[in-house]
N, C-alpha and C. Protein backbone atom coordinates (compact mmCIF):
# COMPACT_ATOMS: atom_id res chain seq x y z
N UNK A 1 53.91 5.05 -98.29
CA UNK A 1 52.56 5.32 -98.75
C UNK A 1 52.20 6.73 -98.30
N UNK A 2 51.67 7.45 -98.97
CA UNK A 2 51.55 8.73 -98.72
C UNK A 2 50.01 8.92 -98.16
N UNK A 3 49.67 10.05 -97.88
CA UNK A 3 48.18 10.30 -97.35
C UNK A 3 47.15 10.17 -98.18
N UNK A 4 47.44 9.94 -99.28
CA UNK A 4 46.42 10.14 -100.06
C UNK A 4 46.06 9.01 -100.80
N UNK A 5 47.23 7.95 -100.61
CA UNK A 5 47.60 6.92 -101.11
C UNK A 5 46.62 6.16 -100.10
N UNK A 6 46.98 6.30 -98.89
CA UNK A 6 46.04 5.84 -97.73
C UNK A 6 45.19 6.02 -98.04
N UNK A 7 44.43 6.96 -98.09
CA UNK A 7 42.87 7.48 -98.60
C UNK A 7 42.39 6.75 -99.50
N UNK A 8 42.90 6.26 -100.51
CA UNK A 8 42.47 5.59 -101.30
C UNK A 8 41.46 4.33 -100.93
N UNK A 9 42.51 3.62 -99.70
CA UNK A 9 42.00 2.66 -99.75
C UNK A 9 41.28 2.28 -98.31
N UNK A 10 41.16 3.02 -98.02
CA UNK A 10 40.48 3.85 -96.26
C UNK A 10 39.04 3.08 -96.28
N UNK A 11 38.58 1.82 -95.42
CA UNK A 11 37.46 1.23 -95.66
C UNK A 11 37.10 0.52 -96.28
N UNK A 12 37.92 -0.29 -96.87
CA UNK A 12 38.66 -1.11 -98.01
C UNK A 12 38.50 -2.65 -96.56
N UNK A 13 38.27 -3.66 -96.61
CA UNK A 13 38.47 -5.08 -95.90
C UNK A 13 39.63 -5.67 -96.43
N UNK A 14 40.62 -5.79 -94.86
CA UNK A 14 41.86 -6.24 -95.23
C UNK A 14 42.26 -6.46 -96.32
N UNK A 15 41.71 -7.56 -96.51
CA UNK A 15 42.35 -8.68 -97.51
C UNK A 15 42.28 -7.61 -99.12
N UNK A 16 41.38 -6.91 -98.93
CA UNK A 16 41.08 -5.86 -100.66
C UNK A 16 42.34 -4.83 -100.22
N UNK A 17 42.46 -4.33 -99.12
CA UNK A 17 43.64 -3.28 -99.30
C UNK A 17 45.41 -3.67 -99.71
N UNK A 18 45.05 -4.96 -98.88
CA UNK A 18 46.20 -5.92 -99.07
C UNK A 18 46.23 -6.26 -100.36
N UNK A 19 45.57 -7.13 -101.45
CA UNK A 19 45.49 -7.27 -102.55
C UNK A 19 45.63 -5.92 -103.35
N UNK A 20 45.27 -4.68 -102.88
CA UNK A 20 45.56 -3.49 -103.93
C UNK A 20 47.23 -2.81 -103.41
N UNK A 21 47.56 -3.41 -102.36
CA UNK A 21 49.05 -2.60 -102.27
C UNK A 21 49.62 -3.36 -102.88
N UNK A 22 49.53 -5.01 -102.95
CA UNK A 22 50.74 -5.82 -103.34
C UNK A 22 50.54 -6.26 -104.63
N UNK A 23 49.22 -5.46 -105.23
CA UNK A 23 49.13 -6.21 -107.13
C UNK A 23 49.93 -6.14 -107.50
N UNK A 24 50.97 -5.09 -107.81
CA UNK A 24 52.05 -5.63 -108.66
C UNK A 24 53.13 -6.43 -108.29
N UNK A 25 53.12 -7.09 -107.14
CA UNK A 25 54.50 -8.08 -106.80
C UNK A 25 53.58 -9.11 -106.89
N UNK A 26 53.78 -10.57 -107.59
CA UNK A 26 53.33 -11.61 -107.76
C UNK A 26 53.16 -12.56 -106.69
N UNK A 27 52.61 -12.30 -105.84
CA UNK A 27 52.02 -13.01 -104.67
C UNK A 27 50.87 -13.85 -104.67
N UNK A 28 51.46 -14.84 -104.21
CA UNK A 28 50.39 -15.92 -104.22
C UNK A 28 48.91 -15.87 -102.83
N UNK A 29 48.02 -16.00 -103.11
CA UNK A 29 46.93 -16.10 -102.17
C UNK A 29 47.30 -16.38 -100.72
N UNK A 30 48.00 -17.04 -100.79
CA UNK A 30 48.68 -17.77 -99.28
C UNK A 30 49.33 -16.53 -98.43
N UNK A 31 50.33 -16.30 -99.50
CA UNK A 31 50.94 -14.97 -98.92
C UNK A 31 50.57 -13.88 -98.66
N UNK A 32 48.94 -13.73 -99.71
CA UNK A 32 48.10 -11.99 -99.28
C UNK A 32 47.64 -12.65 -98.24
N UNK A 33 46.83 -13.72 -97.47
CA UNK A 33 46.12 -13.70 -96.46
C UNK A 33 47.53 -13.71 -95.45
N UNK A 34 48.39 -14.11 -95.18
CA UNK A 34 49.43 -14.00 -94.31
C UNK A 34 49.64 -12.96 -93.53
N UNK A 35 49.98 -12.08 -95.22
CA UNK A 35 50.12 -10.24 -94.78
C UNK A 35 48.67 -10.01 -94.38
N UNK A 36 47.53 -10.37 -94.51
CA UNK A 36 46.61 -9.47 -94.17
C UNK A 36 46.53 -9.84 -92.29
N UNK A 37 46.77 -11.04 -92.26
CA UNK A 37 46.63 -11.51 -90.79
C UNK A 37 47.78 -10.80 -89.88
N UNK A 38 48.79 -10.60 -90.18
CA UNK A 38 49.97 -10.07 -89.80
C UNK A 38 49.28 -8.67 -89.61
N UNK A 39 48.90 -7.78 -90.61
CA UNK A 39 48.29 -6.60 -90.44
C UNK A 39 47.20 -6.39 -89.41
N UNK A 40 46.22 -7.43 -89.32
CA UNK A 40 45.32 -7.33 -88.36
C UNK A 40 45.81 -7.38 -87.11
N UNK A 41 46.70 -8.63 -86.75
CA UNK A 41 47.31 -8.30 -85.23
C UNK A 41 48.12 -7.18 -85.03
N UNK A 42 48.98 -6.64 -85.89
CA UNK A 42 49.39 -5.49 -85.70
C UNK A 42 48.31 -4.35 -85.31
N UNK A 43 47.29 -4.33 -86.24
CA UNK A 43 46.26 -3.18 -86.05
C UNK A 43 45.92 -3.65 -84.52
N UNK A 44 45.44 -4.66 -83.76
CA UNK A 44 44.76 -4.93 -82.83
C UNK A 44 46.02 -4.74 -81.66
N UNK A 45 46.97 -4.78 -81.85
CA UNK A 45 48.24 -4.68 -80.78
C UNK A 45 48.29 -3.20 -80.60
N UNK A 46 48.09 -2.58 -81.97
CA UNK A 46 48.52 -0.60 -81.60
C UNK A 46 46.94 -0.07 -80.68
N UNK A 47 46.13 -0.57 -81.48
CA UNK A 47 44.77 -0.73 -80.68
C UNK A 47 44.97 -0.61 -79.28
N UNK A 48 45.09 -2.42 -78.72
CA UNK A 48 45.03 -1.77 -77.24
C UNK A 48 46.27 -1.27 -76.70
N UNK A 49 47.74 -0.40 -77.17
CA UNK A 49 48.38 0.20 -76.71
C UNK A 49 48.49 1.82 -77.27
N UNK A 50 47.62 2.18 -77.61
CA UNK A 50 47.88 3.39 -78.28
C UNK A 50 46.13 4.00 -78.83
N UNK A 51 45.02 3.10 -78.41
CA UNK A 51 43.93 3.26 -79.00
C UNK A 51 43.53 3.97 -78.40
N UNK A 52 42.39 4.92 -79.44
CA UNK A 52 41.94 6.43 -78.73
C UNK A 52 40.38 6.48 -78.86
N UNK A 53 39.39 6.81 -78.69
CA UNK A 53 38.25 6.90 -79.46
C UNK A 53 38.39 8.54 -80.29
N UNK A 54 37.60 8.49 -81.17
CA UNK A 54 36.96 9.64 -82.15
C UNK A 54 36.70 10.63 -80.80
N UNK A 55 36.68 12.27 -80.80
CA UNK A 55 36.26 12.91 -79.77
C UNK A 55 34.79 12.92 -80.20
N UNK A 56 33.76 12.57 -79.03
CA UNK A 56 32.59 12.71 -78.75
C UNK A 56 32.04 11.29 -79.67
N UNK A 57 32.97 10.36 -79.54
CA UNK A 57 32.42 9.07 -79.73
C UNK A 57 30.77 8.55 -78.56
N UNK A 58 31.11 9.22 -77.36
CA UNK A 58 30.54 8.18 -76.27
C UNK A 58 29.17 9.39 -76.07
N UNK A 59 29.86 10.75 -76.21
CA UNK A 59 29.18 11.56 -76.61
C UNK A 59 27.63 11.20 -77.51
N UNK A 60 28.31 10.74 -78.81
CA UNK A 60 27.05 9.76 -79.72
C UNK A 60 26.34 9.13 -79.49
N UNK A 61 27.12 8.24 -78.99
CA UNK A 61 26.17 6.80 -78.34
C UNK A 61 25.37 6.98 -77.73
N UNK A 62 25.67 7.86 -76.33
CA UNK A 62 24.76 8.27 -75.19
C UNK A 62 23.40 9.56 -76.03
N UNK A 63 23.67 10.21 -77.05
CA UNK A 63 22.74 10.84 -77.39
C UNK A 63 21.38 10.15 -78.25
N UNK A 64 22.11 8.87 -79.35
CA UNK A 64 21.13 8.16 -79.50
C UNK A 64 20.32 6.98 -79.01
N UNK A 65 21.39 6.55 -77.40
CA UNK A 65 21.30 5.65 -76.52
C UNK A 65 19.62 5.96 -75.52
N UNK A 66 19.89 7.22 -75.68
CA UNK A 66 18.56 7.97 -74.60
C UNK A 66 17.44 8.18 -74.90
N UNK A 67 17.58 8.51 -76.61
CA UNK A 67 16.43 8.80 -77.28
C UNK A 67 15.80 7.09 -77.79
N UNK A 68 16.20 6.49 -77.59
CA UNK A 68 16.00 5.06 -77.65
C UNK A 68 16.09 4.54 -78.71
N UNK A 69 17.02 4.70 -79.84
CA UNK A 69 17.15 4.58 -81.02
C UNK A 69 17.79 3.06 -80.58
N UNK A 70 17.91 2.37 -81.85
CA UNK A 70 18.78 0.98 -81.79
C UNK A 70 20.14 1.52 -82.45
N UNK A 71 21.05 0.56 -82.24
CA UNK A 71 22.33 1.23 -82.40
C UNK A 71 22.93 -0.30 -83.10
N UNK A 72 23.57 0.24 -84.34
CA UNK A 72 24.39 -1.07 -85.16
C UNK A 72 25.51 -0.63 -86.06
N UNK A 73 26.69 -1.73 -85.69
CA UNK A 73 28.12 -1.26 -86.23
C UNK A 73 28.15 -2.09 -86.95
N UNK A 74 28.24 -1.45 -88.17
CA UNK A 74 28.58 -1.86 -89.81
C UNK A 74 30.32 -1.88 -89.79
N UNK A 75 30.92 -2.64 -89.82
CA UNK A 75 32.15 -2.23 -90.47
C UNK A 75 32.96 -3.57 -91.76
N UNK A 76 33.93 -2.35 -92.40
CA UNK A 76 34.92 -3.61 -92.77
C UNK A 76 35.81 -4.34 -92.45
N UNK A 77 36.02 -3.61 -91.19
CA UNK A 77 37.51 -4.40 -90.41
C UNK A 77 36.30 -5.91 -90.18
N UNK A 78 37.72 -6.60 -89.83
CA UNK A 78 36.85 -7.61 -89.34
C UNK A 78 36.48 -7.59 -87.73
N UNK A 79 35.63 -8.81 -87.45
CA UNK A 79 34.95 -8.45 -86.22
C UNK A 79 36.02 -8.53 -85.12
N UNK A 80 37.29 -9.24 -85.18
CA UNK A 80 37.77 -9.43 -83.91
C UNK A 80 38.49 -7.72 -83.88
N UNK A 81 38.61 -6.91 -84.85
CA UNK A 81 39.32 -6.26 -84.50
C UNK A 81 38.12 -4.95 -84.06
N UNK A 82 37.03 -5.24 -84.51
CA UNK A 82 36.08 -4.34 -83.85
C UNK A 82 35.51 -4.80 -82.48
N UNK A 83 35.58 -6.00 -82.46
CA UNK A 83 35.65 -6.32 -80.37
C UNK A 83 36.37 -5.69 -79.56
N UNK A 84 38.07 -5.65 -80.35
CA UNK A 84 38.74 -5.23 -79.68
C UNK A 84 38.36 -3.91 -79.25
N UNK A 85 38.04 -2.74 -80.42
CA UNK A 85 37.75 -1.12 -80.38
C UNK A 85 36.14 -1.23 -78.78
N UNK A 86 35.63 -2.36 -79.17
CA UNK A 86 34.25 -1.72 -78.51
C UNK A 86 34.91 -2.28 -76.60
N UNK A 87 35.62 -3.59 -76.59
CA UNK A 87 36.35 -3.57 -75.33
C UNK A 87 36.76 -3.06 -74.82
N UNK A 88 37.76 -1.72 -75.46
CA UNK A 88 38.68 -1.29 -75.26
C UNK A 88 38.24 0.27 -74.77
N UNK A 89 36.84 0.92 -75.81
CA UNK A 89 36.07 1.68 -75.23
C UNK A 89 34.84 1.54 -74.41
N UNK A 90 35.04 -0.08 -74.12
CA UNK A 90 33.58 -0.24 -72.93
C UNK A 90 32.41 0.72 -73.38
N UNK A 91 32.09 0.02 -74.89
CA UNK A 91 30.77 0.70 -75.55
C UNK A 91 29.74 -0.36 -75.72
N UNK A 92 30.09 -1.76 -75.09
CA UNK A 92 29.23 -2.79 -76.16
C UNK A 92 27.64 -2.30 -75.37
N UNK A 93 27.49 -2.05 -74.14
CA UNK A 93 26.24 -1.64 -73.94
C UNK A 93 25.23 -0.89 -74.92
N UNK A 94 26.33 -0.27 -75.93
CA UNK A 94 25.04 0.46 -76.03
C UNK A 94 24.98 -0.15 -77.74
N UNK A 95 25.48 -1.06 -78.29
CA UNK A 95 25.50 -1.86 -79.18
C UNK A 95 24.15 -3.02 -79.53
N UNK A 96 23.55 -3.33 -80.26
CA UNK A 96 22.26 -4.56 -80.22
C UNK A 96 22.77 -5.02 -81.37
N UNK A 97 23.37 -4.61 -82.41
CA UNK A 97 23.67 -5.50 -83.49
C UNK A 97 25.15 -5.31 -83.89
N UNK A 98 26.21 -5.92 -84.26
CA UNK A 98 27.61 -5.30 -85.18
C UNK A 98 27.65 -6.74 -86.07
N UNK A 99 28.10 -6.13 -87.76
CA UNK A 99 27.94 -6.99 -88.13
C UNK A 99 29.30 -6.63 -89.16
N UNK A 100 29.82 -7.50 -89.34
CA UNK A 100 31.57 -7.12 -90.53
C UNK A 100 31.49 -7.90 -91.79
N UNK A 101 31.94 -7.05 -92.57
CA UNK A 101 32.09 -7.70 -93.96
C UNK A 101 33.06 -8.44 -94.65
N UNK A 102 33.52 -8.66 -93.29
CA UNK A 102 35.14 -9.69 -93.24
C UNK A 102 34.69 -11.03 -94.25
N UNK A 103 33.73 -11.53 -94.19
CA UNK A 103 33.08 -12.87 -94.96
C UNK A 103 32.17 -12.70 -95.69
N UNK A 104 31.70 -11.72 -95.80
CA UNK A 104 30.87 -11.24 -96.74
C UNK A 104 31.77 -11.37 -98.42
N UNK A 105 30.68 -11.29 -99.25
CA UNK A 105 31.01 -11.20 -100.65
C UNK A 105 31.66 -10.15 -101.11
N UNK A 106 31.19 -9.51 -100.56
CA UNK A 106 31.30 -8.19 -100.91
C UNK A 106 31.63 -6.85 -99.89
N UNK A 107 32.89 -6.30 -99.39
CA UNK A 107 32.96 -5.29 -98.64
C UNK A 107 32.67 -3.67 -99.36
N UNK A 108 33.08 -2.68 -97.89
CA UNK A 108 32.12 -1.45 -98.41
C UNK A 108 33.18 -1.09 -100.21
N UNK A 109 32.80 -0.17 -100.55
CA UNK A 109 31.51 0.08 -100.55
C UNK A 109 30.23 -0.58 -100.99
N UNK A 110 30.25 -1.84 -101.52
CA UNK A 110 28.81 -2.26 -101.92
C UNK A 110 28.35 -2.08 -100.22
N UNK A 111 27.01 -2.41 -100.29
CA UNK A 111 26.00 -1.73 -99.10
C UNK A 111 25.48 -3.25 -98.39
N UNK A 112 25.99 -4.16 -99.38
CA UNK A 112 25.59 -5.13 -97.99
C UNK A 112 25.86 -5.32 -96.55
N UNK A 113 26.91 -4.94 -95.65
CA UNK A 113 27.03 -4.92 -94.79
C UNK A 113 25.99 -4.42 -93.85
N UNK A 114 25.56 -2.38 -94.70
CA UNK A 114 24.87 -1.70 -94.07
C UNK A 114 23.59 -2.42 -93.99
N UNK A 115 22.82 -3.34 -95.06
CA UNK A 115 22.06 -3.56 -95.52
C UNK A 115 21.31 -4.94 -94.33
N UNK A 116 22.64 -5.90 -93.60
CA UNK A 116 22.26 -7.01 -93.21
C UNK A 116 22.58 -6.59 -91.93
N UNK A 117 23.18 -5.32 -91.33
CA UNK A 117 22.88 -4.77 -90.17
C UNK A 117 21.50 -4.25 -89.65
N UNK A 118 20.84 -3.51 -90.76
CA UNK A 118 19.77 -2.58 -90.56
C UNK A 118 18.41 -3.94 -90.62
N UNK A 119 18.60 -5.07 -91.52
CA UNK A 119 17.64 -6.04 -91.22
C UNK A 119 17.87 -7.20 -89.76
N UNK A 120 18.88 -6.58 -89.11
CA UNK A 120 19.10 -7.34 -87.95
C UNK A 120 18.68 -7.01 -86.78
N UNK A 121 18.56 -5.21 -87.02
CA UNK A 121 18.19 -4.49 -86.08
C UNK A 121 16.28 -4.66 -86.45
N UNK A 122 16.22 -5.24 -87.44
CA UNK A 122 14.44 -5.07 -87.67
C UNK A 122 13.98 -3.68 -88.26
N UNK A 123 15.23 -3.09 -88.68
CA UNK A 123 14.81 -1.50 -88.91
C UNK A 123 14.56 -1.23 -90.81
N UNK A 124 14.37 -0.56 -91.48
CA UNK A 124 14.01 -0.49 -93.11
C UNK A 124 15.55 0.52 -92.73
N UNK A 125 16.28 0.38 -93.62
CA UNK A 125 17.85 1.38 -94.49
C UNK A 125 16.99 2.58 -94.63
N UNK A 126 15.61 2.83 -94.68
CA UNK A 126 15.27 4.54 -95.14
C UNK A 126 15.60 4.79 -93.43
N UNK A 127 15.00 4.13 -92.52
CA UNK A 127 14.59 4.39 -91.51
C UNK A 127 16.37 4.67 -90.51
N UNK A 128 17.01 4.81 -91.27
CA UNK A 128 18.51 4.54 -90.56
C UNK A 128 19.47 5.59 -90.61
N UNK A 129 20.40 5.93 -89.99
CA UNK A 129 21.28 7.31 -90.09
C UNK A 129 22.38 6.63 -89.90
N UNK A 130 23.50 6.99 -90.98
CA UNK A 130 24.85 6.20 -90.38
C UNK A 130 25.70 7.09 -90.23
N UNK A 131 26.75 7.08 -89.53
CA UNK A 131 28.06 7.79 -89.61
C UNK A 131 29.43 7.26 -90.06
N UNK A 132 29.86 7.73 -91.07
CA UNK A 132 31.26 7.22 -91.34
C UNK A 132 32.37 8.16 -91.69
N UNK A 133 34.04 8.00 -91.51
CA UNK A 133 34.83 8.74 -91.64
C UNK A 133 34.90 8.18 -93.05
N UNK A 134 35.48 7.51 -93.87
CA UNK A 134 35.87 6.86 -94.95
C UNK A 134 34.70 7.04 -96.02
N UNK A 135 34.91 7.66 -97.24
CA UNK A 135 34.45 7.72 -98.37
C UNK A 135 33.66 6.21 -98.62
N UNK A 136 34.56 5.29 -99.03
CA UNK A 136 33.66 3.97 -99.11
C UNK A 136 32.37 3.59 -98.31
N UNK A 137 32.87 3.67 -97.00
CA UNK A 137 31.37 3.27 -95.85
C UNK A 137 30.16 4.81 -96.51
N UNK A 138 30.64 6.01 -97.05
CA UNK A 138 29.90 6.97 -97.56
C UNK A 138 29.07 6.23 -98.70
N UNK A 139 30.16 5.96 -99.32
CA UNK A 139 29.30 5.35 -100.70
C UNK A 139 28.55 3.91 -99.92
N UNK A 140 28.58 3.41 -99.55
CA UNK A 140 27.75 1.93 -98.96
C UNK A 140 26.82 2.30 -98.32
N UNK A 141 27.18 3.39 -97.09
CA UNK A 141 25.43 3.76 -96.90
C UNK A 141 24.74 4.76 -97.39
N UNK A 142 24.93 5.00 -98.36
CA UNK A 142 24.21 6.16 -99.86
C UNK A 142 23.70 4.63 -100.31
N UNK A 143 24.68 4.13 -100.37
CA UNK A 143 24.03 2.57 -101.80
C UNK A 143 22.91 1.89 -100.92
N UNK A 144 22.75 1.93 -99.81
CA UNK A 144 22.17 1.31 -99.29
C UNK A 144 21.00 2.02 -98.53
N UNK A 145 20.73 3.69 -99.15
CA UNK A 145 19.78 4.42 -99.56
C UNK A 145 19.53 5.11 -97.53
N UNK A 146 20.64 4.54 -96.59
CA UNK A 146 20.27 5.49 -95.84
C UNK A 146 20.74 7.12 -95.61
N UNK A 147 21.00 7.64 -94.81
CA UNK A 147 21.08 8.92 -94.45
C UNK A 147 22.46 8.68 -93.95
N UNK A 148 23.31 9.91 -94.50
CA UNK A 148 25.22 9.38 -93.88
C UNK A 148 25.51 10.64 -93.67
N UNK A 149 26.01 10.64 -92.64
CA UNK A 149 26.53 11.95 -91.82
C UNK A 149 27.58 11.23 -91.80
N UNK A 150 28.96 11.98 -92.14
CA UNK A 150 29.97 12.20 -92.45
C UNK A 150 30.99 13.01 -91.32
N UNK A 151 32.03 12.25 -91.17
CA UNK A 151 32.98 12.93 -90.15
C UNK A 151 34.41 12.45 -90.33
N UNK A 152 34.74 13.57 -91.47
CA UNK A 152 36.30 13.47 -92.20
C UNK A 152 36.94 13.57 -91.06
N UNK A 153 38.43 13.34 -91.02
CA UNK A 153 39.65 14.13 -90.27
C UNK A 153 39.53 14.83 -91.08
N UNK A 154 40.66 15.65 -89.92
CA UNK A 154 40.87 17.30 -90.23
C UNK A 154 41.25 17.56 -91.77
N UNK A 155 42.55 16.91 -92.13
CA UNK A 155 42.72 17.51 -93.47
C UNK A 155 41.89 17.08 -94.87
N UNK A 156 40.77 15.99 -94.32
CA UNK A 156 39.94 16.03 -95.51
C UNK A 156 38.66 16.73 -95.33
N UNK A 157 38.60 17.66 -94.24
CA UNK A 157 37.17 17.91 -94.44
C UNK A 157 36.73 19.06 -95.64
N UNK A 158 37.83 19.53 -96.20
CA UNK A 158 37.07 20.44 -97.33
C UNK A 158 36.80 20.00 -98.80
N UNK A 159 37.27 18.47 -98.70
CA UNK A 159 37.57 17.44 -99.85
C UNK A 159 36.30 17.73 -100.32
N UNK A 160 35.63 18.00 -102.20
CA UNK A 160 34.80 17.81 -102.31
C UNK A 160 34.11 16.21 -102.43
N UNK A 161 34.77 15.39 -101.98
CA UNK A 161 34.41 13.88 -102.07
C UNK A 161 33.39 13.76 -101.34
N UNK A 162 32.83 14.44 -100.09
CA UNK A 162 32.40 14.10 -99.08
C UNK A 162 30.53 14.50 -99.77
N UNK A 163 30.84 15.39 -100.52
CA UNK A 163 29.27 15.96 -101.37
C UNK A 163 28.57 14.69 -101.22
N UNK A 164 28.25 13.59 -101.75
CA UNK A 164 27.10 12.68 -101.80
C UNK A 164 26.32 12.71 -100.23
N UNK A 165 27.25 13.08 -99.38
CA UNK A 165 26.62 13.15 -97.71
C UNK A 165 25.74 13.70 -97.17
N UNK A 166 24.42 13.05 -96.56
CA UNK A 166 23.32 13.94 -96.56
C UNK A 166 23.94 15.31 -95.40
N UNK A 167 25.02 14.98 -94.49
CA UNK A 167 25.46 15.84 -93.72
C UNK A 167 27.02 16.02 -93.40
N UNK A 168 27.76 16.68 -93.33
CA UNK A 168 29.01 16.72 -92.96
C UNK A 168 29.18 17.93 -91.74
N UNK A 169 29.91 16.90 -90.80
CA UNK A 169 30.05 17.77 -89.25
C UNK A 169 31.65 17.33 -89.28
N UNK A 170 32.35 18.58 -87.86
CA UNK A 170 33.51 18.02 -87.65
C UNK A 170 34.06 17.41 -86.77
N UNK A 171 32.86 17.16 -86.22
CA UNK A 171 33.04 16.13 -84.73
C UNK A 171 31.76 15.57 -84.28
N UNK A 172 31.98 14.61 -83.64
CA UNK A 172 30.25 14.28 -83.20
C UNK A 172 30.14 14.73 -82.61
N UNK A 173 30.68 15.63 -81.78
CA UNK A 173 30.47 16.29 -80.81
C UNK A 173 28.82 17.92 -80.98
N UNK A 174 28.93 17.97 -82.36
CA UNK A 174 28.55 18.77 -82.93
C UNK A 174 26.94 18.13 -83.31
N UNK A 175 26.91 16.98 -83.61
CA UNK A 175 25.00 16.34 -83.76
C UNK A 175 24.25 16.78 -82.58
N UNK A 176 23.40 17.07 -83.13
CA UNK A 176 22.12 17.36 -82.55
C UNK A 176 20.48 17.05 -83.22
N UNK A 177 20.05 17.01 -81.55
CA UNK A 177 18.40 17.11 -82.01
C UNK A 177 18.41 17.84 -83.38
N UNK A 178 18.79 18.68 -83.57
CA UNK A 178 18.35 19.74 -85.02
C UNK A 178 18.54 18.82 -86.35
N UNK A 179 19.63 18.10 -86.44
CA UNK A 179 19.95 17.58 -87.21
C UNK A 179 19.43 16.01 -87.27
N UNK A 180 18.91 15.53 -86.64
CA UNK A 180 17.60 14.67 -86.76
C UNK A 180 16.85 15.06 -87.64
N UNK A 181 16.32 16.68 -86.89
CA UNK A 181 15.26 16.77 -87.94
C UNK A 181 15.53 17.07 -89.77
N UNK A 182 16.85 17.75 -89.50
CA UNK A 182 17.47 18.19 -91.15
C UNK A 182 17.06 16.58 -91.69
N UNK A 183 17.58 15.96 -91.04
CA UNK A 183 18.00 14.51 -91.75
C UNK A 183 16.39 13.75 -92.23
């Protein structure tokens, strides 16, 4: 699979990336959830032997942790494998809601995920700023009408894909008060 091939499906919930690599070999349901479970413990094994955070992950947290913002993780992985990430970076403190679209109807990009996070936190989607690396979680919280600051890797950051983003930085390291107010 090549990089771009990856990209494709970058934010995609297991079981949809799994179903789009193996459409053309005739696999029965039994066998995509198999591979997708197989994939998840794999993902969760490289996790805690090789897992890194984003630079200026904690950086983030602690900047909107202070200003007293509420803080909620939207994702598509499913939840055990985002326990694992928040264990593993001893972040759940600064966490009040995470919610996965593992069982949901619908993963990113439709915006429900973002959508049943931001009513968990008690907050309105205008009232919300998200961050995502992956195009899809871009398009889900655009669809879901909040504010998405954007933080490609390196070799996609000049991609024009990233345009729908109310902001694109190249590290979190880089948010600021200022960009509150842009936003």
């Amino acid at each position: 699979m090549s990089a771009a091939d990856f990209a494709l499906t970058t934010g995609l919930r297991t079981s949809e990336f799994v179903s789009w690599w193996l459409r053309d070999y005739k696999f029965d349901n039994t066998e995509l959830e198999k591979a997708a479970e197989n994939i998840v413990d794999l993902v969760i094994k490289k996790i805690r032997l090789q897992g890194k955070a984003m630079p200026g992950s904690e950086y983030i947290l602690d900047f909107f942790h202070q200003r007293g913002y509420k803080i909620g993780l939207a994702t598509s992985s499913p939840m055990r494998v985002a326990d694992t990430v928040i264990s593993l970076l001893n972040i759940s403190q600064y966490i009040q809601v995470k919610m996965s679209a593992e069982k949901m109807e619908y993963g990113k990009p439709h915006p429900q995920v973002y959508l049943d996070c931001a009513n968990a936190l008690q907050s309105s989607p205008l009232e919300c700023i998200c961050f995502e690396d992956s195009v899809n979680g871009m398009i889900a919280a655009k669809a879901a009408r909040m504010k998405c600051v954007v933080v490609p890797v390196y070799t996609q950051q000049k991609d024009e894909k990233w345009s729908i983003a109310d902001l694109k930085i190249s590290s979190l390291k880089n948010f600021s008060s200022l960009h509150i107010n842009l936003l």
